[in-house]
N, C-alpha and C. Protein backbone atom coordinates (compact mmCIF):
# COMPACT_ATOMS: atom_id res chain seq x y z
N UNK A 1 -6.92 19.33 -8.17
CA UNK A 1 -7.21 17.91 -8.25
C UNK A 1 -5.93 17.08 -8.17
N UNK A 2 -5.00 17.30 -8.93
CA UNK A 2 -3.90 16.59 -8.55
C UNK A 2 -2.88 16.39 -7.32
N UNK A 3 -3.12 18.16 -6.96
CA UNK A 3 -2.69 18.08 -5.51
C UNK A 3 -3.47 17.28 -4.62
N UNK A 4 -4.50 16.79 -5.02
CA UNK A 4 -5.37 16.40 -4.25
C UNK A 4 -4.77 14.59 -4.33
N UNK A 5 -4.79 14.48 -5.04
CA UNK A 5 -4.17 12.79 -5.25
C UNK A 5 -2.88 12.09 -5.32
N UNK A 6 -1.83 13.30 -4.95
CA UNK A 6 -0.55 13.53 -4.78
C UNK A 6 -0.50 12.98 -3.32
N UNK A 7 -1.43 13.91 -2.41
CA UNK A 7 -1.44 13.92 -1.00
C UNK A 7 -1.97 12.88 -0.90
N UNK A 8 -3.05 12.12 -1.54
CA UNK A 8 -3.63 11.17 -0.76
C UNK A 8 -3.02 10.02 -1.16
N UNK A 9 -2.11 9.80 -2.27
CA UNK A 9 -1.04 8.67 -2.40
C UNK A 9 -0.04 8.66 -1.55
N UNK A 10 0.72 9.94 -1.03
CA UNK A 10 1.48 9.97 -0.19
C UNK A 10 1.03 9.24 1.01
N UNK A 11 -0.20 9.61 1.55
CA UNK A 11 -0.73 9.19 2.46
C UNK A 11 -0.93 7.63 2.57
N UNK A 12 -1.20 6.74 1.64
CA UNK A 12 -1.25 5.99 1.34
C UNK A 12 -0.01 5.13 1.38
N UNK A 13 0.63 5.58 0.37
CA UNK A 13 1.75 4.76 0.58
C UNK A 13 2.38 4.89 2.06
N UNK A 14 1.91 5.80 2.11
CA UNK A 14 3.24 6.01 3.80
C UNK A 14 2.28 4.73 4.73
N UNK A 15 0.82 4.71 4.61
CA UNK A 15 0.35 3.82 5.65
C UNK A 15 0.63 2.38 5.14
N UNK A 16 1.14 1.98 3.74
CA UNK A 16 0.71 0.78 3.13
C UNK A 16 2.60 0.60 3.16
N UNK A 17 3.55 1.48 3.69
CA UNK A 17 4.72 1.05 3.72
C UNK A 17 5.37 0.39 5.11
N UNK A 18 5.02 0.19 6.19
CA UNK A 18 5.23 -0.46 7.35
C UNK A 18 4.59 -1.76 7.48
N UNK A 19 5.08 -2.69 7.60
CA UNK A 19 4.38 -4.31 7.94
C UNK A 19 4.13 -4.03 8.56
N UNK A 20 3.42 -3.81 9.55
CA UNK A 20 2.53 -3.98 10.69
C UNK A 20 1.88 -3.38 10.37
N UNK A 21 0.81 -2.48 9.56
CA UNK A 21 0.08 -1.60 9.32
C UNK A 21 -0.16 -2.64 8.20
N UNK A 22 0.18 -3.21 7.48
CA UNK A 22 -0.31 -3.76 6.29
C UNK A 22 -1.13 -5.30 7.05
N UNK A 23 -0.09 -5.97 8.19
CA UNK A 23 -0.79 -6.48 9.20
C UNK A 23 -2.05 -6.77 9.53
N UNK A 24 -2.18 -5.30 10.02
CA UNK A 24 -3.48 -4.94 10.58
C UNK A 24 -4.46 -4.76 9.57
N UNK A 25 -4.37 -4.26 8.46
CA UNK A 25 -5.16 -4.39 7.21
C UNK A 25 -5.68 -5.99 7.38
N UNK A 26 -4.70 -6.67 7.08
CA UNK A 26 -5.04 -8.02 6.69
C UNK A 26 -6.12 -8.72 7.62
N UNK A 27 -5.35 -8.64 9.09
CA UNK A 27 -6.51 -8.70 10.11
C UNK A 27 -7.33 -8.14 9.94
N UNK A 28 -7.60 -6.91 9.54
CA UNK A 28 -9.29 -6.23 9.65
C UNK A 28 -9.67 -6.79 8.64
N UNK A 29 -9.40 -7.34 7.70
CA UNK A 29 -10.26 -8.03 6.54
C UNK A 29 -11.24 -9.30 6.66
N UNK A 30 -10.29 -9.90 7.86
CA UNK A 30 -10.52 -11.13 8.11
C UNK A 30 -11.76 -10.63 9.39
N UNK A 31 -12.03 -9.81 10.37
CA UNK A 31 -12.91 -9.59 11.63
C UNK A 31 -12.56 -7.86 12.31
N UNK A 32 -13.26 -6.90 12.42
CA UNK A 32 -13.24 -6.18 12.90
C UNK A 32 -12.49 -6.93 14.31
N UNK A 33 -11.55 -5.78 15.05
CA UNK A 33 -10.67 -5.75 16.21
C UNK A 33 -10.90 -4.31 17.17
N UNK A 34 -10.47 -4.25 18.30
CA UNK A 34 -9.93 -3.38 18.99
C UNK A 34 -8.74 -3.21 18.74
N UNK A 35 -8.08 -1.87 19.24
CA UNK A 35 -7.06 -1.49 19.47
C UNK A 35 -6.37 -2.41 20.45
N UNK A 36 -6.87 -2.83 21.62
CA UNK A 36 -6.25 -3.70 22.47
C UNK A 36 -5.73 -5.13 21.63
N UNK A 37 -6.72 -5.72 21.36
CA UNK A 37 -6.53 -6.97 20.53
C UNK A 37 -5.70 -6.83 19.55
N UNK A 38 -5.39 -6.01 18.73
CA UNK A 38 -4.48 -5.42 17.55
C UNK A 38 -3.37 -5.70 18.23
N UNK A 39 -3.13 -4.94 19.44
CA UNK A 39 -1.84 -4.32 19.86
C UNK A 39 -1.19 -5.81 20.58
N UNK A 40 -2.14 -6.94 21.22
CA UNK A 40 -1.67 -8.05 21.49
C UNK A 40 -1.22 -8.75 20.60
N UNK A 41 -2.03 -8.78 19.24
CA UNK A 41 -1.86 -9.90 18.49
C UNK A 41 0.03 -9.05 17.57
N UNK A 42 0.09 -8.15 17.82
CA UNK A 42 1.37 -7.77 17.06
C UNK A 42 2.59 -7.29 17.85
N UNK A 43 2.02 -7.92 19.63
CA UNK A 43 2.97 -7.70 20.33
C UNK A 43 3.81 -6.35 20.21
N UNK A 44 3.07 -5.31 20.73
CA UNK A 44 3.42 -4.18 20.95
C UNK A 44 2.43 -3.16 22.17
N UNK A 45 2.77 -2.02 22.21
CA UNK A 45 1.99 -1.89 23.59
C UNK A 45 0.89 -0.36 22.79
N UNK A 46 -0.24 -0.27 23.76
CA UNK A 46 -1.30 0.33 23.07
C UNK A 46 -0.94 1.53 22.24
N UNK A 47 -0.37 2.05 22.64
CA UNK A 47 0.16 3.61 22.38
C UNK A 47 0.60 3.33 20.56
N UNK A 48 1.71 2.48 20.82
CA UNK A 48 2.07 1.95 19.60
C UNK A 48 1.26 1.46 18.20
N UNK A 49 0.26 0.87 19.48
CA UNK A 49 -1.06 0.81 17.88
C UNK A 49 -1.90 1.44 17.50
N UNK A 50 -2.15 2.44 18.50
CA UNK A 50 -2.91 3.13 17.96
C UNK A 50 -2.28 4.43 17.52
N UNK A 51 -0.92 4.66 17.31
CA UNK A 51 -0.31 5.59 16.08
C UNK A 51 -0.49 4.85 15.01
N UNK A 52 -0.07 3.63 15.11
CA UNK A 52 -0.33 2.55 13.64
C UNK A 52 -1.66 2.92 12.91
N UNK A 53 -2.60 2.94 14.08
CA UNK A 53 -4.25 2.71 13.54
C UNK A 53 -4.04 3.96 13.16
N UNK A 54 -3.84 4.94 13.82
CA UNK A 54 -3.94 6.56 13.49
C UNK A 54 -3.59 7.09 12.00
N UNK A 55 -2.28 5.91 11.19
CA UNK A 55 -1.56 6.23 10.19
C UNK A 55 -2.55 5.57 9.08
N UNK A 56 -3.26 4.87 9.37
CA UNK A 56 -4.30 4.23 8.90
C UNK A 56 -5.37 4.99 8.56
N UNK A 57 -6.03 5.28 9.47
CA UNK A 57 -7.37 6.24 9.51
C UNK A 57 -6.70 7.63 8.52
N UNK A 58 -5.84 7.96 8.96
CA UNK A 58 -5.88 9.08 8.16
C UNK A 58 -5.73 9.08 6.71
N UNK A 59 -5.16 7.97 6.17
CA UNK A 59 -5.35 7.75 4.88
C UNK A 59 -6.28 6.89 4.63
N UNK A 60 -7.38 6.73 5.61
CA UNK A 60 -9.06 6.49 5.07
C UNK A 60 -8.72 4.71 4.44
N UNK A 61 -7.78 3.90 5.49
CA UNK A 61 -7.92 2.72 5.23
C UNK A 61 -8.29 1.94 6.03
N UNK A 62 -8.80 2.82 7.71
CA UNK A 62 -9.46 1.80 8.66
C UNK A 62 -10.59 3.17 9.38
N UNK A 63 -11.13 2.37 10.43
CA UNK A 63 -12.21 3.50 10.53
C UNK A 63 -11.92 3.39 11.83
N UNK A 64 -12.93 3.88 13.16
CA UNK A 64 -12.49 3.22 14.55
C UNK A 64 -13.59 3.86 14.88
N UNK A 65 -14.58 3.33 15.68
CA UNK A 65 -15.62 3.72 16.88
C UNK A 65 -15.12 3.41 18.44
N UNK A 66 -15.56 4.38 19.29
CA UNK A 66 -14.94 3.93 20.48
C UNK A 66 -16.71 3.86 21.08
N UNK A 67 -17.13 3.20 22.26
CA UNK A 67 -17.95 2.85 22.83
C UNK A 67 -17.13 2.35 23.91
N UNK A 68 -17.44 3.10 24.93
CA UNK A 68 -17.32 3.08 26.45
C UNK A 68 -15.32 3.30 26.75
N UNK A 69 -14.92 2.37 27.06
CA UNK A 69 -13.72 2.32 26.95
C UNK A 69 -12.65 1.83 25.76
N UNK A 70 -13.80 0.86 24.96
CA UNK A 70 -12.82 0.15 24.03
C UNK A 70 -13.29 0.86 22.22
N UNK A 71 -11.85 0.77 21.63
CA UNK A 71 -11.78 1.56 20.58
C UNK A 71 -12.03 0.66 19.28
N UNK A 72 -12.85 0.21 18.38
CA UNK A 72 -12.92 -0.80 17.78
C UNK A 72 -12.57 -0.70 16.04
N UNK A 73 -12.01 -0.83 15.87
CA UNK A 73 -11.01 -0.55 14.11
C UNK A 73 -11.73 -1.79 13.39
N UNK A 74 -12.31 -1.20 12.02
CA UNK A 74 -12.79 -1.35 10.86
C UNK A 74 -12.41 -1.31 9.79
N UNK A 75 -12.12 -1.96 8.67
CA UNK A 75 -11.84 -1.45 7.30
C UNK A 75 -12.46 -0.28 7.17
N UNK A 76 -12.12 0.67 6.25
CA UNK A 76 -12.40 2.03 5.68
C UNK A 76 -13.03 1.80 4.41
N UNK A 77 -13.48 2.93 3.69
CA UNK A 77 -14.53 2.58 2.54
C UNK A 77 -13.45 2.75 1.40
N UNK A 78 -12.03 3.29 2.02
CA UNK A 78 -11.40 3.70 0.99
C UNK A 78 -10.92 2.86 0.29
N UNK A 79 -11.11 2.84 -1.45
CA UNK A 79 -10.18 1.07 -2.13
C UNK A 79 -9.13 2.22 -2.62
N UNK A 80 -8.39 1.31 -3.43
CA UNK A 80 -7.17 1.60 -4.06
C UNK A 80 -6.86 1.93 -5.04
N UNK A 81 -8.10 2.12 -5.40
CA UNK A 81 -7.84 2.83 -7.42
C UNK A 81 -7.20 3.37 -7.83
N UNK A 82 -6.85 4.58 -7.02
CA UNK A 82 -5.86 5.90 -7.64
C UNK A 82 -4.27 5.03 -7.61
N UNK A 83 -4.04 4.46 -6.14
CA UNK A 83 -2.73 3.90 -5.72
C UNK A 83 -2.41 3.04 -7.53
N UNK A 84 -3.45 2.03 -7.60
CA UNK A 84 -3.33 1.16 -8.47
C UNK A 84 -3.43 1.50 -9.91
N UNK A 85 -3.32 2.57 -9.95
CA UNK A 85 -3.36 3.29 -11.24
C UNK A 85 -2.00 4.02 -11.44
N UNK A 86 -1.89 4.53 -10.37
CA UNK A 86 -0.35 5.00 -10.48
C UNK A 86 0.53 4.36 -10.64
N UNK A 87 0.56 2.70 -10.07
CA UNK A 87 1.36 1.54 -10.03
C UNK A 87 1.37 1.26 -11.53
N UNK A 88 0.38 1.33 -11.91
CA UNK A 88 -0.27 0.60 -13.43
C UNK A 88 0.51 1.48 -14.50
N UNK A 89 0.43 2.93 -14.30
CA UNK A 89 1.27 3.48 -15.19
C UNK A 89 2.56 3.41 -15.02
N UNK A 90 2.98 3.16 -14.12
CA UNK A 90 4.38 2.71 -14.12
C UNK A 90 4.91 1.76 -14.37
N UNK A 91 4.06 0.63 -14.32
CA UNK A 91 4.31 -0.98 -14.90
C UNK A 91 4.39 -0.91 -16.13
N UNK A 92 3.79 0.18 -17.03
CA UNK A 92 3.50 0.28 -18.27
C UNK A 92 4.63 0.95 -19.10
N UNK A 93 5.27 2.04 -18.03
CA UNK A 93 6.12 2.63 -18.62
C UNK A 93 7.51 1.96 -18.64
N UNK A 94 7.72 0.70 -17.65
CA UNK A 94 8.75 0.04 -17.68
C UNK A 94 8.88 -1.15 -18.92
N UNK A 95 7.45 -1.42 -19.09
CA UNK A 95 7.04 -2.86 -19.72
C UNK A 95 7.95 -2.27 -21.11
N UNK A 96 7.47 -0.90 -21.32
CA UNK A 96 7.85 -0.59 -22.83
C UNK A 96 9.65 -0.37 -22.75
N UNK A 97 9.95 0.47 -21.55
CA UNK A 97 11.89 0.25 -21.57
C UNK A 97 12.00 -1.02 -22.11
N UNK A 98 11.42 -2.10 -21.56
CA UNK A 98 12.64 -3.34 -21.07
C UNK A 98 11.86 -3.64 -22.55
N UNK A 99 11.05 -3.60 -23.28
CA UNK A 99 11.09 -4.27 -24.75
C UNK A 99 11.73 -3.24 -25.51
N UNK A 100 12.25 -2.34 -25.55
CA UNK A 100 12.65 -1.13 -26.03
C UNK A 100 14.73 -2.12 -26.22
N UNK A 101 14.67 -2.50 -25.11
CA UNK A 101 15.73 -2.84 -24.44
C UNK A 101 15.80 -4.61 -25.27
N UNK A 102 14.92 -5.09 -25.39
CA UNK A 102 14.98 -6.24 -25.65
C UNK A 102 15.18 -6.08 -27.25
N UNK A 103 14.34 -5.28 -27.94
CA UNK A 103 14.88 -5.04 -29.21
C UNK A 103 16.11 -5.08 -29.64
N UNK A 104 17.07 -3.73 -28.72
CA UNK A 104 18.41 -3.47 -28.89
C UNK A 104 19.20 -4.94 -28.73
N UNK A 105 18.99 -5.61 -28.17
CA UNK A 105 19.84 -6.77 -27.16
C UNK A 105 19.90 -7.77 -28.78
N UNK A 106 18.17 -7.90 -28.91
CA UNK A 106 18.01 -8.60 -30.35
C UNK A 106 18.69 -8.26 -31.50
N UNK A 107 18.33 -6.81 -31.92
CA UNK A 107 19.50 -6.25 -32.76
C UNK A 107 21.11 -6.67 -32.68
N UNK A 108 21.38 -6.27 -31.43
CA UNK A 108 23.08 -7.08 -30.90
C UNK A 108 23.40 -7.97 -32.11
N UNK A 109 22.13 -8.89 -31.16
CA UNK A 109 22.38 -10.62 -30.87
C UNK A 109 22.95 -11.09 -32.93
N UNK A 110 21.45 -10.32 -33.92
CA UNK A 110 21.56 -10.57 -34.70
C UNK A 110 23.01 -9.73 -36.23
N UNK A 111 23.44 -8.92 -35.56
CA UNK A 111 24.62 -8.16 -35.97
C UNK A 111 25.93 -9.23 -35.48
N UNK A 112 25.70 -9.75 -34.43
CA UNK A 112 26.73 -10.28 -33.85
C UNK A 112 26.75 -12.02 -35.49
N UNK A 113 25.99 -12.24 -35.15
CA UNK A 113 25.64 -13.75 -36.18
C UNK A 113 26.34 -13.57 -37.56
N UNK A 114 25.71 -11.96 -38.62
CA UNK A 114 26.22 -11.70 -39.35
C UNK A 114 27.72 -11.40 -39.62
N UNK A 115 28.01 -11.03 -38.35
CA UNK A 115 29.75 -10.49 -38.52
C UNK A 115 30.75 -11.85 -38.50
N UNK A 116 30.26 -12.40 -37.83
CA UNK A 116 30.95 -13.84 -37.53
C UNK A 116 31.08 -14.75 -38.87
């Protein structure tokens, strides 16, 4: 199980770490696209977007049907829970350093008052 959510954060982050992939998220939120239309609107050439889309799909954050010639990209069913949980414990584990940290600073502050 953990290997299991190791890989699929990796996966994740690796698709959610390139602007243009985060881009294209945003656009698919707003209207399902083609690959063609993608690849115009971010000024790059097809090949290029559809490794993008590819880095996407595989971490289950866009989907794609093709019908006839044209390839048409979808949001994916996948949300972000695990990502945002991992984020979350880490926000948590910092929140407590930096008051950990703010204590000490306080302590300082108030040793410093007394000595003076």
């Amino acid at each position: 199980m953990v290997q299991y959510i190791t890989t699929r954060l990796d996966a994740s982050f690796a698709a959610l770490s390139d602007a243009t992939r985060r881009g294209v998220l945003e656009q698919l939120g707003r209207s399902d696209a083609s690959i063609t239309e993608l690849a115009d609107r971010f000024h790059m050439t097809l090949t290029g977007m559809k490794k993008h889309v590819g880095v996407l799909e595989h971490a289950g954050f866009v989907t794609t049907q093709k019908v006839g010639r044209v390839r048409t990209c979808t949001l994916g069913l996948r949300r972000l829970e695990d990502e945002a949980a991992w984020i979350e414990s880490y926000r948590q584990l910092w929140a407590a350093r930096f008051d950990a940290l703010d204590r000490v600073v306080e302590d300082l502050k108030r040793r410093e008052k007394i000595d003076d």
